[in-house]
C-alpha atoms as a PDB file:
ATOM      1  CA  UNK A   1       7.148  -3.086  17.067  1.00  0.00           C
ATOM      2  CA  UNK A   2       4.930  -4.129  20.299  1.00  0.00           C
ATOM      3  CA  UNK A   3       1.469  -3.895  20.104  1.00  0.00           C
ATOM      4  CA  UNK A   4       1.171  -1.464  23.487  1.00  0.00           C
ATOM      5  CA  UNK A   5       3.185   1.108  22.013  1.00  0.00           C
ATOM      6  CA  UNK A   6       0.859   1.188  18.765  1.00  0.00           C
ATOM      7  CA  UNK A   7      -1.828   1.210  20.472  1.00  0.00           C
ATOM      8  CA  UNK A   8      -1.405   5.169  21.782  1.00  0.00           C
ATOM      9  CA  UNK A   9      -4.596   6.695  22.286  1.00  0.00           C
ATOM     10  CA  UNK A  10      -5.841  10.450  20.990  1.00  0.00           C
ATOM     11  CA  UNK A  11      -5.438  11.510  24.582  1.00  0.00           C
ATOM     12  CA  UNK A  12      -2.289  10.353  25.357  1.00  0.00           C
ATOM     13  CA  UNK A  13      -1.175  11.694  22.308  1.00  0.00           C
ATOM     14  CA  UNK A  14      -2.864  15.016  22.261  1.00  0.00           C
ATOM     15  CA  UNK A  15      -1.480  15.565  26.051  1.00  0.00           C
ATOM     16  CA  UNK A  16       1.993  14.616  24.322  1.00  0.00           C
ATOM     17  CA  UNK A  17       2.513  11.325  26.671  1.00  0.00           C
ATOM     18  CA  UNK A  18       3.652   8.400  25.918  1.00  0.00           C
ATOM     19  CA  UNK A  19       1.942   4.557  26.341  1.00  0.00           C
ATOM     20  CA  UNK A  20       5.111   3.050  27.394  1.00  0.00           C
ATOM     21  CA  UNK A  21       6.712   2.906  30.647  1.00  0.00           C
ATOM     22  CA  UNK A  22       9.168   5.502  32.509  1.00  0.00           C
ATOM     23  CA  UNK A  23      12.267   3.168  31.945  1.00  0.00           C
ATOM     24  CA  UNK A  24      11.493   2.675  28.319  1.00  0.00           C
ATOM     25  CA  UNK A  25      10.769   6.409  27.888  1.00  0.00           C
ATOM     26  CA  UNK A  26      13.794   7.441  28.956  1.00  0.00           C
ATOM     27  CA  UNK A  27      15.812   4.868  26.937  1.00  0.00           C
ATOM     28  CA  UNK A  28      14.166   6.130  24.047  1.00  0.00           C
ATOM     29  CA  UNK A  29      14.601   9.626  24.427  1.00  0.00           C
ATOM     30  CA  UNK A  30      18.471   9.067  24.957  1.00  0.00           C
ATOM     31  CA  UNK A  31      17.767   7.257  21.578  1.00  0.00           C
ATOM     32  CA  UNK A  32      16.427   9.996  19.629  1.00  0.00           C
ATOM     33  CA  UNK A  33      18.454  12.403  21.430  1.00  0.00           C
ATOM     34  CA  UNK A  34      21.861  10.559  20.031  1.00  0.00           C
ATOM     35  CA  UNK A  35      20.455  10.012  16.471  1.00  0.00           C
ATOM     36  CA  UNK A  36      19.639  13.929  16.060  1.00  0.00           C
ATOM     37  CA  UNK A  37      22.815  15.016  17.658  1.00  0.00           C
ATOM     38  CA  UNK A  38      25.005  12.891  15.874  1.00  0.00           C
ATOM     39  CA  UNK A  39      27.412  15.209  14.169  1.00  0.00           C
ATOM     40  CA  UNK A  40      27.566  13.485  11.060  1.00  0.00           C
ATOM     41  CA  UNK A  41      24.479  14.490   9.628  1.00  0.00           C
ATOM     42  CA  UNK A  42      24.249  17.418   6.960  1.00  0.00           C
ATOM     43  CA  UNK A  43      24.658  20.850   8.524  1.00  0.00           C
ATOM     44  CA  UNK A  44      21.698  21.968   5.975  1.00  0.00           C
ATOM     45  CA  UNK A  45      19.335  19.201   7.648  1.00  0.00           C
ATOM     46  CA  UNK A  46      20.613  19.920  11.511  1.00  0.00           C
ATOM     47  CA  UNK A  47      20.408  23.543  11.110  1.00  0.00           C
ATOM     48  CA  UNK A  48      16.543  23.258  10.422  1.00  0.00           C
ATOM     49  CA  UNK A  49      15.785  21.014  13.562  1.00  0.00           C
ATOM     50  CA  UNK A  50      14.528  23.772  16.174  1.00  0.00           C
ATOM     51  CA  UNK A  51      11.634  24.644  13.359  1.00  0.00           C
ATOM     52  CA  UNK A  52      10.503  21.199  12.882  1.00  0.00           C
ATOM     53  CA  UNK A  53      11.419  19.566  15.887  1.00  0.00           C
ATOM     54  CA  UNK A  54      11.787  15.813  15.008  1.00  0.00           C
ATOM     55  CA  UNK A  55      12.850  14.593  18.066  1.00  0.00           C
ATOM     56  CA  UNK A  56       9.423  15.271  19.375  1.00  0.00           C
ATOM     57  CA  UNK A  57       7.809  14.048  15.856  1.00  0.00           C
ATOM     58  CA  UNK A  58       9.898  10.648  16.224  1.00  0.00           C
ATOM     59  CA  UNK A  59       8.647  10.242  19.604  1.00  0.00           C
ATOM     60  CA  UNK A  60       4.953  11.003  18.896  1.00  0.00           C
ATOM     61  CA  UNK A  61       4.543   8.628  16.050  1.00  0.00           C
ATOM     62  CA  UNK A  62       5.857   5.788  17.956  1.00  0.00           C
ATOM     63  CA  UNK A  63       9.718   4.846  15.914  1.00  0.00           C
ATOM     64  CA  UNK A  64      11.240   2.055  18.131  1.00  0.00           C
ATOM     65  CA  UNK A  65      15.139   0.426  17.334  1.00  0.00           C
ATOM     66  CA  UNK A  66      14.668  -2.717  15.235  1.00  0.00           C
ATOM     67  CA  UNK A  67      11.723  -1.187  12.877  1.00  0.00           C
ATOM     68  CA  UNK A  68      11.967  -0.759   9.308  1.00  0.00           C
ATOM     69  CA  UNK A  69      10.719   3.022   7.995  1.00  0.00           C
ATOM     70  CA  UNK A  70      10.125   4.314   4.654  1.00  0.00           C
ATOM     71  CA  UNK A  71      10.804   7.654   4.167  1.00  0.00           C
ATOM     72  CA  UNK A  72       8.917   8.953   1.372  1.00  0.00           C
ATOM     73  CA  UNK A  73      10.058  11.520  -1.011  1.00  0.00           C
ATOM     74  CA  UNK A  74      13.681  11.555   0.665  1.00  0.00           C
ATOM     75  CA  UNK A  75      15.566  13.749  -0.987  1.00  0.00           C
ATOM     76  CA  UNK A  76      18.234  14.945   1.283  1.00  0.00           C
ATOM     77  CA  UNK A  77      17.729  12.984   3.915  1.00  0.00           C
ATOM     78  CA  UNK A  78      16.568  15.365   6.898  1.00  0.00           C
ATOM     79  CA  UNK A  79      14.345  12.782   8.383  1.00  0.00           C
ATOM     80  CA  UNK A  80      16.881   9.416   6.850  1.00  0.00           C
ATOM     81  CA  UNK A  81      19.742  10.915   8.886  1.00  0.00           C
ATOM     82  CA  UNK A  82      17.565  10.573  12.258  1.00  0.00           C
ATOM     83  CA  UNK A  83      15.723   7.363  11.815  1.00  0.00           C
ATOM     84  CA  UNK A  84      18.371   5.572  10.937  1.00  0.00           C
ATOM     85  CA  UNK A  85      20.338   6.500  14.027  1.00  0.00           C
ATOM     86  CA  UNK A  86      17.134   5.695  15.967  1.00  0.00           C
ATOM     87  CA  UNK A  87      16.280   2.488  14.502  1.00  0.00           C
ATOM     88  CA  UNK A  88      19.158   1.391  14.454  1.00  0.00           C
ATOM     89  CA  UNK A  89      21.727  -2.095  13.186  1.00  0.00           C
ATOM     90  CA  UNK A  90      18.539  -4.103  13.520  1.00  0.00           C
ATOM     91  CA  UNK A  91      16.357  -1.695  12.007  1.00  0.00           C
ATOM     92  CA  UNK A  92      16.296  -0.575   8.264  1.00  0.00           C
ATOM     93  CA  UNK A  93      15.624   3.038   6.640  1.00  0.00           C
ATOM     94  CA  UNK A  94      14.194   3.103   2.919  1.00  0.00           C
ATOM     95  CA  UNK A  95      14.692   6.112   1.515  1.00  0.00           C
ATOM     96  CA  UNK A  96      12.817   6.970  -1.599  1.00  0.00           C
ATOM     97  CA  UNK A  97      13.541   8.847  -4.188  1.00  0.00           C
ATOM     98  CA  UNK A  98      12.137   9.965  -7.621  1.00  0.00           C
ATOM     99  CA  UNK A  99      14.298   8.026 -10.504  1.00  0.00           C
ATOM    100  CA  UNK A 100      16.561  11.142 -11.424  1.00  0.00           C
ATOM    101  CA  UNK A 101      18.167  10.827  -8.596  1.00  0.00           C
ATOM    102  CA  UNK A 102      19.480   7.885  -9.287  1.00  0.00           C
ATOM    103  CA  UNK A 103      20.237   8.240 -13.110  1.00  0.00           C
ATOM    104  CA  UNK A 104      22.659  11.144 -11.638  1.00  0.00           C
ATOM    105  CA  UNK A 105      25.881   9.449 -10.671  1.00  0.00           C
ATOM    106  CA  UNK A 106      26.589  12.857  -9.294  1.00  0.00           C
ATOM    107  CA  UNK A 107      23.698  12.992  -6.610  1.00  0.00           C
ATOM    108  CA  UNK A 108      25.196  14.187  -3.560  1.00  0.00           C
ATOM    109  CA  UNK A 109      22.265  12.163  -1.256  1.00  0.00           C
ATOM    110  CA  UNK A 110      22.751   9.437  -3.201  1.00  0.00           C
ATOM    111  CA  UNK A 111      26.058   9.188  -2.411  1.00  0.00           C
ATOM    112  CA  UNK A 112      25.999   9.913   1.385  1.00  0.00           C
ATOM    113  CA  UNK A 113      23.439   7.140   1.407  1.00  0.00           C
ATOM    114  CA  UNK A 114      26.278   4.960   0.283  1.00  0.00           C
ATOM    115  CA  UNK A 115      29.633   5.820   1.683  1.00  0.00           C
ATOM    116  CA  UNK A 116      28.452   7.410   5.187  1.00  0.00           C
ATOM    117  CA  UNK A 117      28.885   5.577   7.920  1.00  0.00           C
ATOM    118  CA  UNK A 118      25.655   6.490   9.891  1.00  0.00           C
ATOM    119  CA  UNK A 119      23.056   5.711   7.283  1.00  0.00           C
ATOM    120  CA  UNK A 120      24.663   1.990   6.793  1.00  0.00           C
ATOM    121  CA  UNK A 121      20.895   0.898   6.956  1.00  0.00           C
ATOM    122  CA  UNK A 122      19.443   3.573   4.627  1.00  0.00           C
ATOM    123  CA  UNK A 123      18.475   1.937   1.669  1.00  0.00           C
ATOM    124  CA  UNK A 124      17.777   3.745  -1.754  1.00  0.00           C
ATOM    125  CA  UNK A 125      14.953   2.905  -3.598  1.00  0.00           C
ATOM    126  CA  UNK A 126      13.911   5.291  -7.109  1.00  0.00           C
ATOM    127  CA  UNK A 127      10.542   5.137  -8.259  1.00  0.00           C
ATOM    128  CA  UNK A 128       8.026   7.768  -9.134  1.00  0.00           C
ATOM    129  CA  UNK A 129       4.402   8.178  -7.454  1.00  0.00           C
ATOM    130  CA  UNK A 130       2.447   5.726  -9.762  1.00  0.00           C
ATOM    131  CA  UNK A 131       5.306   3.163 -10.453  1.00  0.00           C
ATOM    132  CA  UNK A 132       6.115   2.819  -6.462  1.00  0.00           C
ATOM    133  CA  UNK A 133       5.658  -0.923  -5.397  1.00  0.00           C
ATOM    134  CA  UNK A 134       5.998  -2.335  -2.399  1.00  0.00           C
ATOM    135  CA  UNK A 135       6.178  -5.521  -0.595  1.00  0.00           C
ATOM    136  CA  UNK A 136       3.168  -6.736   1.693  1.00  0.00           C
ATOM    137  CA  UNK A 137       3.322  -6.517   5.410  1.00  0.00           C
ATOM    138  CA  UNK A 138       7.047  -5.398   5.511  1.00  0.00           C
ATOM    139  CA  UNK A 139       7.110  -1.978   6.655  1.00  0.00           C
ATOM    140  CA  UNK A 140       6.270  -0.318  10.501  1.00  0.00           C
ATOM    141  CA  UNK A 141       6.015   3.263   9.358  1.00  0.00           C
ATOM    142  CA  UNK A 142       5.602   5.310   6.352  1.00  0.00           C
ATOM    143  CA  UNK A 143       6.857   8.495   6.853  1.00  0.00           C
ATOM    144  CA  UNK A 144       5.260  10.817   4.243  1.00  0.00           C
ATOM    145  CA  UNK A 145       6.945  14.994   5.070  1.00  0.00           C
ATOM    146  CA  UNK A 146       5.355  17.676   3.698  1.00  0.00           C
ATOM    147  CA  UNK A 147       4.618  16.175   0.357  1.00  0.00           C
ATOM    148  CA  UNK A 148       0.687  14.321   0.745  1.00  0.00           C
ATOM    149  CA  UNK A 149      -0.059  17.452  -1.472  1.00  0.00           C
ATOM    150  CA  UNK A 150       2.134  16.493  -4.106  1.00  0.00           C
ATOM    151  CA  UNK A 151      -0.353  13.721  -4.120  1.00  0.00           C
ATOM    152  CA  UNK A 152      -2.904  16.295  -5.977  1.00  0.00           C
ATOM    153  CA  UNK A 153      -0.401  18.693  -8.030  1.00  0.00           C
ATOM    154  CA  UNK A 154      -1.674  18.157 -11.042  1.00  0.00           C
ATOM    155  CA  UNK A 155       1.854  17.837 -12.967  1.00  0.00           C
ATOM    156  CA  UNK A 156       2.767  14.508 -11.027  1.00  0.00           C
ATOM    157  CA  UNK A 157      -1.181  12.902 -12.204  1.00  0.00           C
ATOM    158  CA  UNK A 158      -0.579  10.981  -8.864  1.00  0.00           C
ATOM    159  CA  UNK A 159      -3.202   8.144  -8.604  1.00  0.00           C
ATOM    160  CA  UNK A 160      -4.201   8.550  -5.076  1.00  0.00           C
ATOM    161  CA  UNK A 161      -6.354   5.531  -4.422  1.00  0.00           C
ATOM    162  CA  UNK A 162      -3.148   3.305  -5.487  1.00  0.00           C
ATOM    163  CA  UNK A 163      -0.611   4.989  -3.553  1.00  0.00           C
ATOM    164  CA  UNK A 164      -2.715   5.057  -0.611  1.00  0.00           C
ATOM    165  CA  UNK A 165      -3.585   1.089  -0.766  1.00  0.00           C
ATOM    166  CA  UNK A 166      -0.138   0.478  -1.714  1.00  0.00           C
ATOM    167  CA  UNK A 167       0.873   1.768   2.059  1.00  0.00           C
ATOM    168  CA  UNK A 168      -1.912  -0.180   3.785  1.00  0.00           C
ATOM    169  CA  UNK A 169      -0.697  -3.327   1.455  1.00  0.00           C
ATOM    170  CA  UNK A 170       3.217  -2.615   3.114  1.00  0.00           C
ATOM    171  CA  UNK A 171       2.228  -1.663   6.799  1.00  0.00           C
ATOM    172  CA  UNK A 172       2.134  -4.171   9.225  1.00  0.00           C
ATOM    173  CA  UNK A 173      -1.278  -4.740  10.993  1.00  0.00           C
ATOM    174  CA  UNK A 174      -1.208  -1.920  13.043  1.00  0.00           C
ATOM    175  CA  UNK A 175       1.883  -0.455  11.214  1.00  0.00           C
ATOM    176  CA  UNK A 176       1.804   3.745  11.382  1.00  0.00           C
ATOM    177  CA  UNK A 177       1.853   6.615   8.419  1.00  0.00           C
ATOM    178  CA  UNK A 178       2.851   9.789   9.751  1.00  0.00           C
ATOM    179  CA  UNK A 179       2.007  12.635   7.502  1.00  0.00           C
ATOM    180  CA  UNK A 180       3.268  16.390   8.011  1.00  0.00           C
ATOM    181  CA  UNK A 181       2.001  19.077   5.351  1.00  0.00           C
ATOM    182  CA  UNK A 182       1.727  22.402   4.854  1.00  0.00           C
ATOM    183  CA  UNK A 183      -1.905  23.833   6.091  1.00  0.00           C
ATOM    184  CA  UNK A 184      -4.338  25.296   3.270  1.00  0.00           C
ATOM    185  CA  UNK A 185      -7.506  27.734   3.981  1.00  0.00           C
ATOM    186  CA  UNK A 186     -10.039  25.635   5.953  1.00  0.00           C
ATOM    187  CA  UNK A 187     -12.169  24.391   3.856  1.00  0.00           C
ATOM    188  CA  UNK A 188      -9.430  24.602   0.522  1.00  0.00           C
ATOM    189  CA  UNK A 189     -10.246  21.785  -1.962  1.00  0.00           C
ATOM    190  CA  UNK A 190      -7.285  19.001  -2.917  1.00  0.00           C
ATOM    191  CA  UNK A 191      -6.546  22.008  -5.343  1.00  0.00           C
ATOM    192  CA  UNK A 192      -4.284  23.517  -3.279  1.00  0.00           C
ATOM    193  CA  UNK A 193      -2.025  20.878  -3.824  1.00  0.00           C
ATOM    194  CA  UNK A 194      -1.092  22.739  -6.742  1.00  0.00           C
ATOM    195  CA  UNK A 195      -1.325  26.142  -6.799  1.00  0.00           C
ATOM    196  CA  UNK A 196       0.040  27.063  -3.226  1.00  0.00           C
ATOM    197  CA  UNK A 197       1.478  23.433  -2.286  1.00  0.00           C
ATOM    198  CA  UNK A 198      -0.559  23.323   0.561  1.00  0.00           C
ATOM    199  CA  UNK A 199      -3.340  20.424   1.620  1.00  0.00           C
ATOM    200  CA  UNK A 200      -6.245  21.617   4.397  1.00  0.00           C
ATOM    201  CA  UNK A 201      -5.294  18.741   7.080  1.00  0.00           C
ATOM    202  CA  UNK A 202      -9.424  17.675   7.013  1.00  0.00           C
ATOM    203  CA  UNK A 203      -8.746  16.692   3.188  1.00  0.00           C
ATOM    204  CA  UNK A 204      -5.541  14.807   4.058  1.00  0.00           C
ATOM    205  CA  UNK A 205      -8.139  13.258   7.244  1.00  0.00           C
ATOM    206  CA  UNK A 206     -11.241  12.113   4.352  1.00  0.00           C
ATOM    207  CA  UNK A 207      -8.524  10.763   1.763  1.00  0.00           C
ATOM    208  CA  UNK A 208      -7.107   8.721   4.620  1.00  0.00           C
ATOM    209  CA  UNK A 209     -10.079   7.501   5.769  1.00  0.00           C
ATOM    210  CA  UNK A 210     -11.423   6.257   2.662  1.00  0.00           C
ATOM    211  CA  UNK A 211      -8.390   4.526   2.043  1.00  0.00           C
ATOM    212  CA  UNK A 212      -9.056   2.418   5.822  1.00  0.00           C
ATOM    213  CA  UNK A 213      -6.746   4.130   7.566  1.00  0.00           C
ATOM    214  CA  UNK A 214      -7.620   5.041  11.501  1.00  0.00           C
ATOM    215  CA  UNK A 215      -6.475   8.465  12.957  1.00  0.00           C
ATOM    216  CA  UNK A 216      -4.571   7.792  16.091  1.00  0.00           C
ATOM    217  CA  UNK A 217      -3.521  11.080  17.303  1.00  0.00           C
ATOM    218  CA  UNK A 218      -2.628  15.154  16.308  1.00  0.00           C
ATOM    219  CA  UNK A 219       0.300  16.949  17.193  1.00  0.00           C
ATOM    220  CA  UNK A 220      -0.048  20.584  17.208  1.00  0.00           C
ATOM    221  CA  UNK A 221       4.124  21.836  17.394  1.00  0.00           C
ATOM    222  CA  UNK A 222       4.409  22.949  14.252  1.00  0.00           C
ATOM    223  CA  UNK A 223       1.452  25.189  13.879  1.00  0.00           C
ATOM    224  CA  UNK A 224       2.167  29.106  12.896  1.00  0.00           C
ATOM    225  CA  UNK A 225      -0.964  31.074  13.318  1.00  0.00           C
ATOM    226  CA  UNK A 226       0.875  34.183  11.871  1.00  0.00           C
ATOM    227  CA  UNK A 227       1.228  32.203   8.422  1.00  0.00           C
ATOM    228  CA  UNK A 228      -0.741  33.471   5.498  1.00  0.00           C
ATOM    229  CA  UNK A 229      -2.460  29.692   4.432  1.00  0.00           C
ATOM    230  CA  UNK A 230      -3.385  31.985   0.927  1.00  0.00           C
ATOM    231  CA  UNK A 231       0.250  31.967  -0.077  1.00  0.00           C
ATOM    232  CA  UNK A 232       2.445  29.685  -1.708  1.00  0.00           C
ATOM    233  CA  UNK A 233       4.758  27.916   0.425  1.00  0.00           C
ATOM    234  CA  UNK A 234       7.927  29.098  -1.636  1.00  0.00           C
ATOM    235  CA  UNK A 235       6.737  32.868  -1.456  1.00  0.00           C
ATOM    236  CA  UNK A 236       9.728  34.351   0.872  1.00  0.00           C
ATOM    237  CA  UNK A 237       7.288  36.075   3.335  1.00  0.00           C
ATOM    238  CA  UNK A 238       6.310  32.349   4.652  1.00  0.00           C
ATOM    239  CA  UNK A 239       9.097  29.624   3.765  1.00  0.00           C
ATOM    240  CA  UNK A 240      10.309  28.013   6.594  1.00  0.00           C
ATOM    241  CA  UNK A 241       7.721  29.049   8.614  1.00  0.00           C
ATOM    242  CA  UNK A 242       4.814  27.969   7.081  1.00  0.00           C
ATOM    243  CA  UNK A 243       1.917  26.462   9.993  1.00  0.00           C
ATOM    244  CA  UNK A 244       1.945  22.534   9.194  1.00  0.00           C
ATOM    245  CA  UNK A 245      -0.096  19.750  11.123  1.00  0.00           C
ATOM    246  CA  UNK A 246       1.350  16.864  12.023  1.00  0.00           C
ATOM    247  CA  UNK A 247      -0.883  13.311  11.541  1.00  0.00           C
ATOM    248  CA  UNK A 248      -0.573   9.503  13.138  1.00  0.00           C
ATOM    249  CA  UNK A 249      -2.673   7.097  11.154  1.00  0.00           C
ATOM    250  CA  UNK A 250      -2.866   3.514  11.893  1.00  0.00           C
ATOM    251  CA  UNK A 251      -3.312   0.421  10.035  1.00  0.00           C
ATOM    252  CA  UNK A 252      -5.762  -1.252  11.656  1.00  0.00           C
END
């Protein structure tokens, strides 16, 4: 991953542009373009693309061929499926999962991880919040979907100021963590993890910040200003449409 791509500036990235060059643009938009087209991936991930529009996600946060991604909290594989198309042979996708998953010979992601063709460079890894360990200095992006409030339901017991040094520990310097979540009331304490499974994005801004990461940049696609932020996510009035910000932290 070159250092003038990670080095995208709040501007740049507010304004949507890119840091690299026309050529390199377009060669990377063909990219991401051919990953989320490719017709092998799941009809139940592809048929939820127009409302969370990774191609423009992918692009924002910086995902070049050749860089290795985790993908935290994979089940299914909606965001797998796409950066491993766009990382490509000399890239590598993990793809974590909570240990049931594996223990279930039956797991249908599981499987596809294994025996598809297009996620030959997905690897599986099972582990739960607390026991996830990773290596030092061997990953270019953490890719953490709609699940940094998971970090504070109180069921999982999720201790935060591991997890969170755990990713600095495995980035690369200057290595990325994209984080998408569900917004709570502004102003909502951690709390909302939860009891509506939503974070406020200034929380998710603090936590990150005390943990030495540096906030690079705000996309504002996904936000729904017709979204209740009082109910829970799975209430049928807002699923699927829930307003969500969209974060790019760096490791400096």
């Amino acid at each position: 991953m070159k250092t003038n791509i990670l080095k995208t500036t709040i501007v740049c990235a507010a304004m949507g542009l890119s840091s690299f060059g026309p050529a390199q643009a377009q060669s990377i938009d063909t990219v991401i373009k051919s990953a989320i087209e490719n017709p092998a991936r799941a009809e139940a991930n592809s048929s939820r693309d127009a409302a969370r529009m990774p191609g423009q996600v992918i692009k924002f946060m910086g995902v070049m061929p050749g860089d290795t991604v985790l993908d935290m909290v994979s089940n299914g594989g909606f965001y797998a499926e796409i950066l491993a198309g766009v990382v490509g042979d000399e890239g590598r996708v993990l793809a974590h999962m909570f240990p049931g998953n594996g223990m279930d010979p039956d797991d249908a992601y599981s499987a596809t991880i294994r025996t598809a063709d297009h996620m030959q460079n997905v690897v599986p890894i099972y582990a739960t919040f607390n026991s996830l360990d990773l290596k030092e200095n061997t990953l270019d992006y953490v890719f953490l979907i709609q699940n940094f409030h998971d970090f504070h339901f109180d069921r999982f017991d999720v201790d935060l100021e591991r997890i969170l040094a755990m990713y600095r520990k495995a980035l690369k310097p200057g290595g990325v963590m994209a984080v998408i979540d569900h917004q709570a009331e502004m102003g909502a304490p951690a709390t909302t993890g939860t009891t509506v499974h939503r974070i406020d994005a200034a929380v998710v801004k603090s936590e990150m910040a005390a943990a030495g990461f540096k906030l690079d940049g705000e996309l504002d696609i996904l936000k729904n200003n017709t979204d209740d932020p009082t109910k829970p996510v799975f209430d049928p009035s807002v699923r699927g449409k829930t307003s969500r910000f969209i974060l790019k932290f760096s490791n400096p």
